[in-house]
N, C-alpha and C. Protein backbone atom coordinates (compact mmCIF):
# COMPACT_ATOMS: atom_id res chain seq x y z
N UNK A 1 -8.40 2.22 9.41
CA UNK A 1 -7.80 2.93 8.29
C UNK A 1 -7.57 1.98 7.12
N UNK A 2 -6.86 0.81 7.61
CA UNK A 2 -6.92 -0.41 6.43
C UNK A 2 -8.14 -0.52 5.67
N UNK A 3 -9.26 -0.77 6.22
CA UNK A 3 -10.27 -0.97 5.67
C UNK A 3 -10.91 -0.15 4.86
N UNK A 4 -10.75 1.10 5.51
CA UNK A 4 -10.96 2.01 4.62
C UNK A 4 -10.53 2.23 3.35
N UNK A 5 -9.66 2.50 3.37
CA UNK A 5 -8.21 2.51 2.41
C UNK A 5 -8.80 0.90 1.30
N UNK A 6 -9.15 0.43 1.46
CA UNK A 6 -9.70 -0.74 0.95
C UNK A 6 -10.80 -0.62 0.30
N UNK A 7 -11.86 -0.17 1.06
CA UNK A 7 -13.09 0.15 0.57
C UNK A 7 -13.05 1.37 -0.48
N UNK A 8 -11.93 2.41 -0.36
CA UNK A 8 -11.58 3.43 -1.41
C UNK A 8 -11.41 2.55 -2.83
N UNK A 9 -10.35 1.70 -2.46
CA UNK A 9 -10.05 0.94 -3.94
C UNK A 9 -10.98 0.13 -4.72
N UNK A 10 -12.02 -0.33 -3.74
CA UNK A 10 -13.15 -1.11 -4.39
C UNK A 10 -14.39 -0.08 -5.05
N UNK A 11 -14.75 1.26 -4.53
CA UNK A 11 -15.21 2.36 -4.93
C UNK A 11 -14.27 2.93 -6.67
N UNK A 12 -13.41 2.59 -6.50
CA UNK A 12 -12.14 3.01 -7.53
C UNK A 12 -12.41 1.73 -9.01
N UNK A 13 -12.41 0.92 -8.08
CA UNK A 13 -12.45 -0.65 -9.13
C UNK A 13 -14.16 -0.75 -9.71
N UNK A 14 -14.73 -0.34 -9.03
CA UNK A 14 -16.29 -0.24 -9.51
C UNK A 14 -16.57 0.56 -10.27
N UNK A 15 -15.64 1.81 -10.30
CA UNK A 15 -16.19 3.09 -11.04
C UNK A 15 -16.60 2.98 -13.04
N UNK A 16 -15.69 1.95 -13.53
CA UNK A 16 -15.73 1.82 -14.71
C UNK A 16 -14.79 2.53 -15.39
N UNK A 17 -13.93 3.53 -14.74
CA UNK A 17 -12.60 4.34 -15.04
C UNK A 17 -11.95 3.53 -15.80
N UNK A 18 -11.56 2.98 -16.79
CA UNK A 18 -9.97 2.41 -16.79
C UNK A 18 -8.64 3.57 -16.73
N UNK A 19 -7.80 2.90 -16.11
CA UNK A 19 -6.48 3.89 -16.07
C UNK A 19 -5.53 3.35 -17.69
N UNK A 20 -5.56 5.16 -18.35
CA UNK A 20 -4.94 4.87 -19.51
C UNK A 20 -5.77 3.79 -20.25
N UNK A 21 -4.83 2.60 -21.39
CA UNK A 21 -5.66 2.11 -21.81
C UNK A 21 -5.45 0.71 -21.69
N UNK A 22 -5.35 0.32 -20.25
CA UNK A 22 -5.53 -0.88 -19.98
C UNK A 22 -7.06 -1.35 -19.46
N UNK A 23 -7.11 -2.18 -19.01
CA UNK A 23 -8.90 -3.10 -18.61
C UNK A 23 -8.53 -2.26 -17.77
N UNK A 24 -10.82 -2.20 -17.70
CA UNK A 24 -11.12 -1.90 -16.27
C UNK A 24 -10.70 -2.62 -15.00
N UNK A 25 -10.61 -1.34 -13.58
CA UNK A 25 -10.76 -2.25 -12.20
C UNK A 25 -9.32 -1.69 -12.10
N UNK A 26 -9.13 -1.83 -10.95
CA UNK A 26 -8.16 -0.92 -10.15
C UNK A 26 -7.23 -1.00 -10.51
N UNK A 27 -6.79 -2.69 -10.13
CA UNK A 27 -5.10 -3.13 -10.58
C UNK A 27 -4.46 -2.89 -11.43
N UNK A 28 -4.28 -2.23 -12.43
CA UNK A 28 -3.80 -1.65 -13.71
C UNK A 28 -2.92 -0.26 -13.10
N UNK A 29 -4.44 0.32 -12.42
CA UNK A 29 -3.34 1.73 -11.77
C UNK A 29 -2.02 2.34 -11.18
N UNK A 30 -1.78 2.99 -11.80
CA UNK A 30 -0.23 3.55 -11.10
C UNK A 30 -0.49 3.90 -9.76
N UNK A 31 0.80 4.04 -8.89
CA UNK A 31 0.86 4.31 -7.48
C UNK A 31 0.14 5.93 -7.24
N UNK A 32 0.76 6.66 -8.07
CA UNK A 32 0.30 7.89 -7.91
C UNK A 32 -0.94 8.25 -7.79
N UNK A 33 -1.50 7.65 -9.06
CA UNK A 33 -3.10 7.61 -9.56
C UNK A 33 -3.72 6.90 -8.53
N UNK A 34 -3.49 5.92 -8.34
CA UNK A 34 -4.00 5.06 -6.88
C UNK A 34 -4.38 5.66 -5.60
N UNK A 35 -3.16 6.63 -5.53
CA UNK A 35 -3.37 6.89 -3.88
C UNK A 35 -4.18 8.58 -3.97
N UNK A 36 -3.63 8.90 -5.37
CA UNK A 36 -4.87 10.49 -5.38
C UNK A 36 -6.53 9.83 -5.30
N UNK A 37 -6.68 8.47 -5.87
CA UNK A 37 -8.45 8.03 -5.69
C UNK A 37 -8.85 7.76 -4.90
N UNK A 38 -7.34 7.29 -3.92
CA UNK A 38 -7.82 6.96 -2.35
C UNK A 38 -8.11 8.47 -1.75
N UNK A 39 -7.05 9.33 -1.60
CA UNK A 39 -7.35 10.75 -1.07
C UNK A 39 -8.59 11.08 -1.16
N UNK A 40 -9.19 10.92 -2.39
CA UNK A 40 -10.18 11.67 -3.17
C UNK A 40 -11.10 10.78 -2.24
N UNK A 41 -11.47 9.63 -2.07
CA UNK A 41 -12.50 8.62 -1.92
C UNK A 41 -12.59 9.22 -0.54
N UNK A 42 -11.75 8.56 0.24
CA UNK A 42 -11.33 9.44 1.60
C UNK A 42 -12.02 10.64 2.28
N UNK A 43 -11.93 11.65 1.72
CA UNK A 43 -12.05 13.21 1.62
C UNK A 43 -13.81 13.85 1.54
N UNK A 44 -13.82 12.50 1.28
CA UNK A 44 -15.79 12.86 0.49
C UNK A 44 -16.00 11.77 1.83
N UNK A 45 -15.65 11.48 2.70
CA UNK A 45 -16.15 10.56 3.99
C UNK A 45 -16.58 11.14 4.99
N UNK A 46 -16.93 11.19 6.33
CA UNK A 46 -17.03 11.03 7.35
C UNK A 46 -15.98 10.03 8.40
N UNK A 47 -15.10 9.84 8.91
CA UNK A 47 -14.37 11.27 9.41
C UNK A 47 -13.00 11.68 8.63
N UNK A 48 -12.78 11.48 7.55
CA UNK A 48 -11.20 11.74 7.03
C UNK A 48 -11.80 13.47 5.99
N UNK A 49 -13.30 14.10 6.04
CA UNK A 49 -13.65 14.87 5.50
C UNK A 49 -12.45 16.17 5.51
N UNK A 50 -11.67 16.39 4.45
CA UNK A 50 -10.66 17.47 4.55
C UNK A 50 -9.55 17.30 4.72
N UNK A 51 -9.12 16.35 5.62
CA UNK A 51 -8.04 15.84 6.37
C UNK A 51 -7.10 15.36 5.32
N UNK A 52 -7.15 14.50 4.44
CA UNK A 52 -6.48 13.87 3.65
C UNK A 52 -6.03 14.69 2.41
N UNK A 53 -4.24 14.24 2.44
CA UNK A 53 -3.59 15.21 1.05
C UNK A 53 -2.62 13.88 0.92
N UNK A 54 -2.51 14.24 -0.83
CA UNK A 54 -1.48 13.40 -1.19
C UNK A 54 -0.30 14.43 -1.17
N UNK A 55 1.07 14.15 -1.04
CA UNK A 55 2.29 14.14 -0.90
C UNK A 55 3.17 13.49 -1.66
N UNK A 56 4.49 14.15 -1.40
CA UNK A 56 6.01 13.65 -2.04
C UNK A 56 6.42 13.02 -0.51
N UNK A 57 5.98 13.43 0.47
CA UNK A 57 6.45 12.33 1.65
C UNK A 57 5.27 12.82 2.49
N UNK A 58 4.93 12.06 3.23
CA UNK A 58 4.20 10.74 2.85
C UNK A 58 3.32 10.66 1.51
N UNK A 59 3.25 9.71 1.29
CA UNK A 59 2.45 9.33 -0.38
C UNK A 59 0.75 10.20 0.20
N UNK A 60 0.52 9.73 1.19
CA UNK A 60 -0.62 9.84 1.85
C UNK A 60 -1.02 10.48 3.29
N UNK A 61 -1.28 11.69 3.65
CA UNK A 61 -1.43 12.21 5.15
C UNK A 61 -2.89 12.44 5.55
N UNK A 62 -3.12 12.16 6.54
CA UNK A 62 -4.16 12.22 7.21
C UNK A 62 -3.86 12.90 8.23
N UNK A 63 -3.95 14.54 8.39
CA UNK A 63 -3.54 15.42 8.99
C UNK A 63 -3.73 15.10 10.53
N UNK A 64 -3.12 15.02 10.93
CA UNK A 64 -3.41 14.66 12.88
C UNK A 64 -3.42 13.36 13.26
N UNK A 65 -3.33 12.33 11.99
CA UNK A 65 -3.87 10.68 12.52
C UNK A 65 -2.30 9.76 11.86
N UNK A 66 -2.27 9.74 10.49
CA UNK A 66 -1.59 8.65 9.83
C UNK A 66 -0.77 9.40 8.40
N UNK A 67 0.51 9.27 8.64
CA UNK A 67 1.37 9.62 7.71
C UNK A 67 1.66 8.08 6.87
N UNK A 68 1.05 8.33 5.50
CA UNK A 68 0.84 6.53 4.68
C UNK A 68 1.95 6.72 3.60
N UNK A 69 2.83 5.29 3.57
CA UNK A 69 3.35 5.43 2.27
C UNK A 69 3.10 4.21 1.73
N UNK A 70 2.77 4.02 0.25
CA UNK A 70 2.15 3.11 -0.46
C UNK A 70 3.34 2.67 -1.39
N UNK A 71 3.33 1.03 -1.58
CA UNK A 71 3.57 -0.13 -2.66
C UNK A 71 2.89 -1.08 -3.23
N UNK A 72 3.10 -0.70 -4.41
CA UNK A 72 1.90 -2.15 -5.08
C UNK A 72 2.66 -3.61 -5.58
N UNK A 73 2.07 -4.48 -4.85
CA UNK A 73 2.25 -5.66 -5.36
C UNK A 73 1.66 -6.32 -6.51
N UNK A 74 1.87 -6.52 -7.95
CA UNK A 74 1.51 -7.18 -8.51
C UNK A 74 2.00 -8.15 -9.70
N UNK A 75 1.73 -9.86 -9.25
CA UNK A 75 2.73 -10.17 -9.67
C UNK A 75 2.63 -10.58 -11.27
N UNK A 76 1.03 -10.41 -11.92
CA UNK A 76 0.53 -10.59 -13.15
C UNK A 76 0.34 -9.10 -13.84
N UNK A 77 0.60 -9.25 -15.09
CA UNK A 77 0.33 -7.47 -15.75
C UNK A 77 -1.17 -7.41 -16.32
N UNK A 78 -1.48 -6.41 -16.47
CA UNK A 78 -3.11 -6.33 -17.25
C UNK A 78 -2.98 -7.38 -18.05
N UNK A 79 -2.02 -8.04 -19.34
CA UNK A 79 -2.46 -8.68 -20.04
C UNK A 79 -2.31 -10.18 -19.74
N UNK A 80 -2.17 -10.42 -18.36
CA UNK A 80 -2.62 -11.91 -17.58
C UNK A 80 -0.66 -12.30 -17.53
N UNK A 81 0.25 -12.13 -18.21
CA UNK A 81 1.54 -12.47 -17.56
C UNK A 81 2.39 -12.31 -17.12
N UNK A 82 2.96 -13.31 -16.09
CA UNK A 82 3.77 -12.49 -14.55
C UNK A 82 4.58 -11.62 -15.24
N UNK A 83 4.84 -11.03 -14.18
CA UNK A 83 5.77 -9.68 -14.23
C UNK A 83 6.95 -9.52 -13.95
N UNK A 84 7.79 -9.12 -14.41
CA UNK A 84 9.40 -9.01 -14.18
C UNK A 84 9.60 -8.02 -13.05
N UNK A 85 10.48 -8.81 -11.99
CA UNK A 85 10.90 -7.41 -11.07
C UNK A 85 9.81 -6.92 -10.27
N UNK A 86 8.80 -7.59 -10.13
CA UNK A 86 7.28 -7.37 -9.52
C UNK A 86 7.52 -7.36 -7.95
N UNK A 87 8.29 -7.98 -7.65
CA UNK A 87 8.60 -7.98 -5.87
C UNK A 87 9.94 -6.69 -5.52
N UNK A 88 10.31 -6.75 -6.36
CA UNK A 88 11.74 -5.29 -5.99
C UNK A 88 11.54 -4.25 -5.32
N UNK A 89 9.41 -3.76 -5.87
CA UNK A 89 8.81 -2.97 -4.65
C UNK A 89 8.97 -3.14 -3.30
N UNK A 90 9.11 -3.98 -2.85
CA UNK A 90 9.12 -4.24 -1.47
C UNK A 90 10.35 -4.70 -0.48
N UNK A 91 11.17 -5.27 -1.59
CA UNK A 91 12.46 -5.74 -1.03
C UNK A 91 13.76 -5.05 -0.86
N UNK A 92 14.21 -3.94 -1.83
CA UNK A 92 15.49 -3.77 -1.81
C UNK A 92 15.39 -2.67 -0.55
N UNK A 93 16.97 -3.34 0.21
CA UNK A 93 17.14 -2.60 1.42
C UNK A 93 18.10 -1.37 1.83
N UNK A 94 17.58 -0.38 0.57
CA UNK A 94 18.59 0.61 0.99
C UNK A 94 18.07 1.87 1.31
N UNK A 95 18.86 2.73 1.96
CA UNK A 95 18.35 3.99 2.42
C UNK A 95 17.68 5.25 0.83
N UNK A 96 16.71 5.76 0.32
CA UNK A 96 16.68 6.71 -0.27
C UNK A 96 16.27 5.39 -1.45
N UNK A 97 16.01 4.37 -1.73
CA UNK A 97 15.35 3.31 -2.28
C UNK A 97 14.31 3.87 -2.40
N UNK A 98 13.11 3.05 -3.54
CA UNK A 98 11.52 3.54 -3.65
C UNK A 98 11.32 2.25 -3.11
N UNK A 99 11.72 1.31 -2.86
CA UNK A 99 11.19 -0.02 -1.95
C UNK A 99 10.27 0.63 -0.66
N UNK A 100 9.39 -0.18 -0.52
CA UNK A 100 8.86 -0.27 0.52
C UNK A 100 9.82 0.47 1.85
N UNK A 101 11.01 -1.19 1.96
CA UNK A 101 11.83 -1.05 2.77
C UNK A 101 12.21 0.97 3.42
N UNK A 102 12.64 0.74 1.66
CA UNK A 102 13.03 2.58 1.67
C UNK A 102 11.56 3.31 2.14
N UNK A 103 10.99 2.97 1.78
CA UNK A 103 9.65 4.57 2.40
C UNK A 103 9.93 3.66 3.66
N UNK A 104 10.04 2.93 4.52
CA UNK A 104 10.06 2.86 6.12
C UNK A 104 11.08 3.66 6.79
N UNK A 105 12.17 3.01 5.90
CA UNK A 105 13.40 4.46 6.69
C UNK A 105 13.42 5.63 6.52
N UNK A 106 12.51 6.17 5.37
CA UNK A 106 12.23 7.42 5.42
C UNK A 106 11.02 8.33 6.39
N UNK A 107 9.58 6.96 6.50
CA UNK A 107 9.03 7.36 7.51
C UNK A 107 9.15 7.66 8.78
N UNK A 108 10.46 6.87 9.54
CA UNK A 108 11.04 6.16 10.19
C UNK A 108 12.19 8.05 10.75
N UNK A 109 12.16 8.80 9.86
CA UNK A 109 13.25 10.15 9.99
C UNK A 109 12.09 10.89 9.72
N UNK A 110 10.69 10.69 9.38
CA UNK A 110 10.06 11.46 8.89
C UNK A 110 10.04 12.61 10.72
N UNK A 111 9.07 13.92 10.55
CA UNK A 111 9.43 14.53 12.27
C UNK A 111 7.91 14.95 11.76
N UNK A 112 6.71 14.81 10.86
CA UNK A 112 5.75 14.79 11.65
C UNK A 112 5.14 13.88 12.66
N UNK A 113 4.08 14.71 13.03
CA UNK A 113 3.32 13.97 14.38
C UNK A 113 2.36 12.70 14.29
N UNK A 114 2.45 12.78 12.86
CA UNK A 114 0.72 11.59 13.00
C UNK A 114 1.96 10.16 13.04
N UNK A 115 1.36 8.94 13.55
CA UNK A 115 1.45 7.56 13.42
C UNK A 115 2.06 7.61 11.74
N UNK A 116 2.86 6.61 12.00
CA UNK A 116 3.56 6.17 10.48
C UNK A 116 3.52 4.94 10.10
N UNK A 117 2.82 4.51 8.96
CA UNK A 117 2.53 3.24 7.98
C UNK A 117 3.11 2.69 6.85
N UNK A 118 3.35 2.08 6.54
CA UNK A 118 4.05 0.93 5.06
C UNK A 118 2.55 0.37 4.81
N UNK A 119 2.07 0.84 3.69
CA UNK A 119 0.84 -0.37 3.39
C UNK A 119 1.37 -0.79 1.45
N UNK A 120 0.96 -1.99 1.96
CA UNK A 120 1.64 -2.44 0.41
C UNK A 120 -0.40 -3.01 -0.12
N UNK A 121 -0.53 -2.86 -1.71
CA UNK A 121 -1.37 -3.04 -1.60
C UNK A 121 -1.26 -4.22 -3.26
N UNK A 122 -1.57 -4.95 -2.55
CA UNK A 122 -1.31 -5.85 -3.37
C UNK A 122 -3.13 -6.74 -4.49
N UNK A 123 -2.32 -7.62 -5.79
CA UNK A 123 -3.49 -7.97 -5.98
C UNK A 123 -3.02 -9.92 -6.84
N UNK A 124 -4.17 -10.40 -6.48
CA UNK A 124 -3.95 -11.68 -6.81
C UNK A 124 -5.22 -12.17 -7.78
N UNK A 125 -5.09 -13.46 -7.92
CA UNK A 125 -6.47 -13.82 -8.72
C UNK A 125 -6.63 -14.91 -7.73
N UNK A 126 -7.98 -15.19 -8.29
CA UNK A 126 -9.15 -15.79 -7.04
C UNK A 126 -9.21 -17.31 -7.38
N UNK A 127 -8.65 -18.36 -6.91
CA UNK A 127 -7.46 -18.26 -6.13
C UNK A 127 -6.59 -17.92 -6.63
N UNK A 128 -5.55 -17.56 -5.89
CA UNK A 128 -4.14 -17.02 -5.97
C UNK A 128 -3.22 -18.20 -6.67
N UNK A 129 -2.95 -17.34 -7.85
CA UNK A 129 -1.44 -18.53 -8.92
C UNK A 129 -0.72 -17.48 -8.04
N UNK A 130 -0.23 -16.80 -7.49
CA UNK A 130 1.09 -16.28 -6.97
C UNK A 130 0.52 -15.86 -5.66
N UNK A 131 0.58 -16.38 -4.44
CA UNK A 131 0.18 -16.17 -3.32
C UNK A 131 1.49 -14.82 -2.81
N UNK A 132 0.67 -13.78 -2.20
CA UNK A 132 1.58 -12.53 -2.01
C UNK A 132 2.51 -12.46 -0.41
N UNK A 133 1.78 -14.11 -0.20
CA UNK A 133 2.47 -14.17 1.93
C UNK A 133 4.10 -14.18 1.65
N UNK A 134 4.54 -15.08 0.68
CA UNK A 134 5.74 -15.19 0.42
C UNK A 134 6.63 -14.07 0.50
N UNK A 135 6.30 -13.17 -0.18
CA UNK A 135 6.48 -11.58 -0.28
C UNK A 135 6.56 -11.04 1.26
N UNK A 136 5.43 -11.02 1.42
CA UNK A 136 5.21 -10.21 2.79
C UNK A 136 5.72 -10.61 3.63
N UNK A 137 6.16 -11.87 4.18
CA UNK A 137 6.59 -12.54 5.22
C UNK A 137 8.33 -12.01 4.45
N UNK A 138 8.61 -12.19 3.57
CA UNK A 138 9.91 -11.58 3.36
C UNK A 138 10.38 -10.00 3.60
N UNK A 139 9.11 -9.54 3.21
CA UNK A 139 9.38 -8.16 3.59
C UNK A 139 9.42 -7.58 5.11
N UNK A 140 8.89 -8.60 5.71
CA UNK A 140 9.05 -8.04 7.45
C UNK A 140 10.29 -8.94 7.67
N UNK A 141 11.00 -10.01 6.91
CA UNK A 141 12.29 -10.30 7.90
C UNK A 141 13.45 -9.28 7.50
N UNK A 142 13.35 -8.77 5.99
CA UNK A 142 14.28 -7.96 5.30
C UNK A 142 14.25 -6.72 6.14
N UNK A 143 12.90 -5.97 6.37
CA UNK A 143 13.51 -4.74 7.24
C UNK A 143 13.14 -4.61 8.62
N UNK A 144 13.06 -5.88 9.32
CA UNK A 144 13.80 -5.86 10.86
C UNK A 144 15.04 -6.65 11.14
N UNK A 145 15.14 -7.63 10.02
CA UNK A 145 16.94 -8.02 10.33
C UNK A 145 17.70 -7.75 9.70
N UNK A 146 17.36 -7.04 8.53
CA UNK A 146 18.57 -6.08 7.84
C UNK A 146 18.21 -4.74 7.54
N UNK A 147 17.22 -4.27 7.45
CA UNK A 147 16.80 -2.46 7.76
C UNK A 147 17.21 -2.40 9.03
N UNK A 148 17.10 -2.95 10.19
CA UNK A 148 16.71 -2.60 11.68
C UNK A 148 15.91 -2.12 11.79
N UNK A 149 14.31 -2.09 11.34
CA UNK A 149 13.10 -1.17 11.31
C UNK A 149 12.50 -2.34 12.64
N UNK A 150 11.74 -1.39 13.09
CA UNK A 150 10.76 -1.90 13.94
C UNK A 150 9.42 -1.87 13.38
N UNK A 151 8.69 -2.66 12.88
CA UNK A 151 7.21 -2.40 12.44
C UNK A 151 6.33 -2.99 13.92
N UNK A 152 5.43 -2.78 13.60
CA UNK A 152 4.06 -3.38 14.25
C UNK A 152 3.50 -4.53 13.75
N UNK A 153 2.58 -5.53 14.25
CA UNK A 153 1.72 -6.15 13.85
C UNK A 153 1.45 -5.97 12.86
N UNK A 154 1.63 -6.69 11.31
CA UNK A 154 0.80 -6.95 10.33
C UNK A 154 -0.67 -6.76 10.37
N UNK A 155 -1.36 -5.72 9.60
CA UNK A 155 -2.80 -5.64 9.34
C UNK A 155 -3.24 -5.86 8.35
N UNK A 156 -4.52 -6.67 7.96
CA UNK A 156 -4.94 -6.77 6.30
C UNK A 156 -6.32 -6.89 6.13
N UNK A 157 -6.64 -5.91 4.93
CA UNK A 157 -8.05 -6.26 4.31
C UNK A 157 -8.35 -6.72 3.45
N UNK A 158 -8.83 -7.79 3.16
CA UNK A 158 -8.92 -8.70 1.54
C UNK A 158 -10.38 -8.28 1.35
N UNK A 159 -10.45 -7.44 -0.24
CA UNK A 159 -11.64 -7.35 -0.56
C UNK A 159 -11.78 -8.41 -2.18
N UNK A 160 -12.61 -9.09 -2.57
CA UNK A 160 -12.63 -10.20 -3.68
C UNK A 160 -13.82 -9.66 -4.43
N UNK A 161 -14.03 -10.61 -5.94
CA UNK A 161 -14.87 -10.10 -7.31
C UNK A 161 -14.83 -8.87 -7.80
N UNK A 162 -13.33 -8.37 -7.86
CA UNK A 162 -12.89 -6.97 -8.28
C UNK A 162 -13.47 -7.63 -9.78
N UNK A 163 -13.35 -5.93 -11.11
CA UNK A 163 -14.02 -6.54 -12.16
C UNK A 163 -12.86 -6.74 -12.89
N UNK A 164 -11.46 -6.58 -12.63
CA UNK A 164 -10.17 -6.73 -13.45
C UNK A 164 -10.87 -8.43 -13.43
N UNK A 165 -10.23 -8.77 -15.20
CA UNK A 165 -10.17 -10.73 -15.12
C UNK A 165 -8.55 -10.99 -14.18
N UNK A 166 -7.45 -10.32 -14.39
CA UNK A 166 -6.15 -10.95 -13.73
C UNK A 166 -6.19 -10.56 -12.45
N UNK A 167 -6.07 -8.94 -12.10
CA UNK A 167 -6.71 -8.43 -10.78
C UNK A 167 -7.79 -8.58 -9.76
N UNK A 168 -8.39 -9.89 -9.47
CA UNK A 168 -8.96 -10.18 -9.14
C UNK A 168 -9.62 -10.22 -7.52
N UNK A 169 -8.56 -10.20 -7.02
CA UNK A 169 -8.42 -9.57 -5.29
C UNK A 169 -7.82 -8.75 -5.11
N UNK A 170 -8.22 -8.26 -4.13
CA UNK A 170 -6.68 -7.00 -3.44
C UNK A 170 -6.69 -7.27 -2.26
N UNK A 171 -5.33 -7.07 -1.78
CA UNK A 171 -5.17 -7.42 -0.25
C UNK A 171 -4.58 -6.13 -0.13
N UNK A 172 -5.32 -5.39 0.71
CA UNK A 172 -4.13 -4.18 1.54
C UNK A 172 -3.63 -4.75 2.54
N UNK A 173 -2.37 -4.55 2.73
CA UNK A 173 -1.61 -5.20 3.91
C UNK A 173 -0.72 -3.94 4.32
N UNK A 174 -0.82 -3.83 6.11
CA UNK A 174 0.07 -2.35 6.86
C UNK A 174 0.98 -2.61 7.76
N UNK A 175 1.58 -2.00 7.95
CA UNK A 175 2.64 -2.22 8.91
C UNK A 175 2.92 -0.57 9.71
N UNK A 176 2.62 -0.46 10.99
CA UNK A 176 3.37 1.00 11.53
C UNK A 176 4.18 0.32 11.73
N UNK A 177 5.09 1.84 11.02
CA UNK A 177 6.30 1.75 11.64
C UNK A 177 6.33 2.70 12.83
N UNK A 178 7.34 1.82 13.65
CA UNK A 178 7.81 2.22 15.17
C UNK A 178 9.30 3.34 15.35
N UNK A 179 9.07 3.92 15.27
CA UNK A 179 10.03 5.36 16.06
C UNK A 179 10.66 4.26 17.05
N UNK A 180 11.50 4.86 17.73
CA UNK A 180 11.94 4.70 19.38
C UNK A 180 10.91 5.06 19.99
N UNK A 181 10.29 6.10 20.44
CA UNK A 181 9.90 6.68 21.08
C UNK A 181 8.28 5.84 21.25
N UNK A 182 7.90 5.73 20.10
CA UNK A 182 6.60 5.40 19.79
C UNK A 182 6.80 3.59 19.99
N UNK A 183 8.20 3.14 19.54
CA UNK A 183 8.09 1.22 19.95
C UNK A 183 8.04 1.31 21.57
N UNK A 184 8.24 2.38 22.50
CA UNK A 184 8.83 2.32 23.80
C UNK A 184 7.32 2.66 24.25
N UNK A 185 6.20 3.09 23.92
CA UNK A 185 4.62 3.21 24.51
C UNK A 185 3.73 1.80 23.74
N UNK A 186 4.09 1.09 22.93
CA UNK A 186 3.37 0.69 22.32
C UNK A 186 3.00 -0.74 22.76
């Protein structure tokens, strides 16, 4: 699914679209806009054909498989300088938050059936002036020792030579989150 979800955004970053009127290539895009190109990309596949709707909870469903909620990491703006408040996506730990954190505790109460995900989708330049592990490794101690979330294993797809000049990589990075029920088979 990571990969996929990956390969959507590089289909997205190739298209020559710009979002609004920033440079071409993905990283510019809003969350919303993002995850309707993933749906869309998705939907026209073999096997997610139909299956996939965007949502107010989850950001992203894959009817029968994966309930997705999406954050973007980015710590440079279209016009090449860092960004204020660029990590807050992912960190603040409160209930009903748009943090990351927050879509876990909400996935986390969510009562459909499919598997539940945190994918943050982040983007760097080639090499990385702001490496995004820092982040991420913070974001899994913040919501299992102060959310109490249970995630899963870290998953990631790094796709590189996006055509953004600042956006230059993207890393999707996932996390299921674990129910009780679902940390107790897993």
């Amino acid at each position: 699914m990571i990969a996929d979800v990956a390969d959507a955004l590089v289909v997205l970053d190739c298209s020559g679209v710009p979002f609004k009127s920033f440079q071409c290539g993905v990283g510019p895009y809003g969350e919303p806009q993002m995850v309707a190109a993933v749906a869309e990309c998705l939907n026209r596949t073999a096997p997610y054909r139909g299956l996939v709707t965007t949502q107010r909870t989850p950001d992203l469903l894959v009817r029968g498989n994966w309930a997705l909620e999406f954050k973007l990491a980015r710590p440079f703006g279209d016009n090449g300088r860092e960004a204020e408040n660029w990590s807050v996506n992912l960190l603040h730990p409160y209930e009903g938050n748009v943090s990351a954190i927050g879509d876990c505790l909400k996935l986390a109460r969510w009562s459909g059936e499919e598997r539940r995900a945190s994918i943050v989708v982040g983007y760097e330049h080639t090499p990385a002036r702001i490496d995004l592990e820092r982040l991420l490794r913070a974001f899994e101690v913040v919501a299992s020792q102060v959310a109490g979330l249970e995630l899963g294993q870290r998953l990631e797809a790094v796709r590189t030579g996006l055509v953004h000049p600042v956006h230059q990589q993207l890393r999707v990075v996932a996390w299921e989150v674990l129910t009780r029920s679902r940390a107790s088979t897993s």
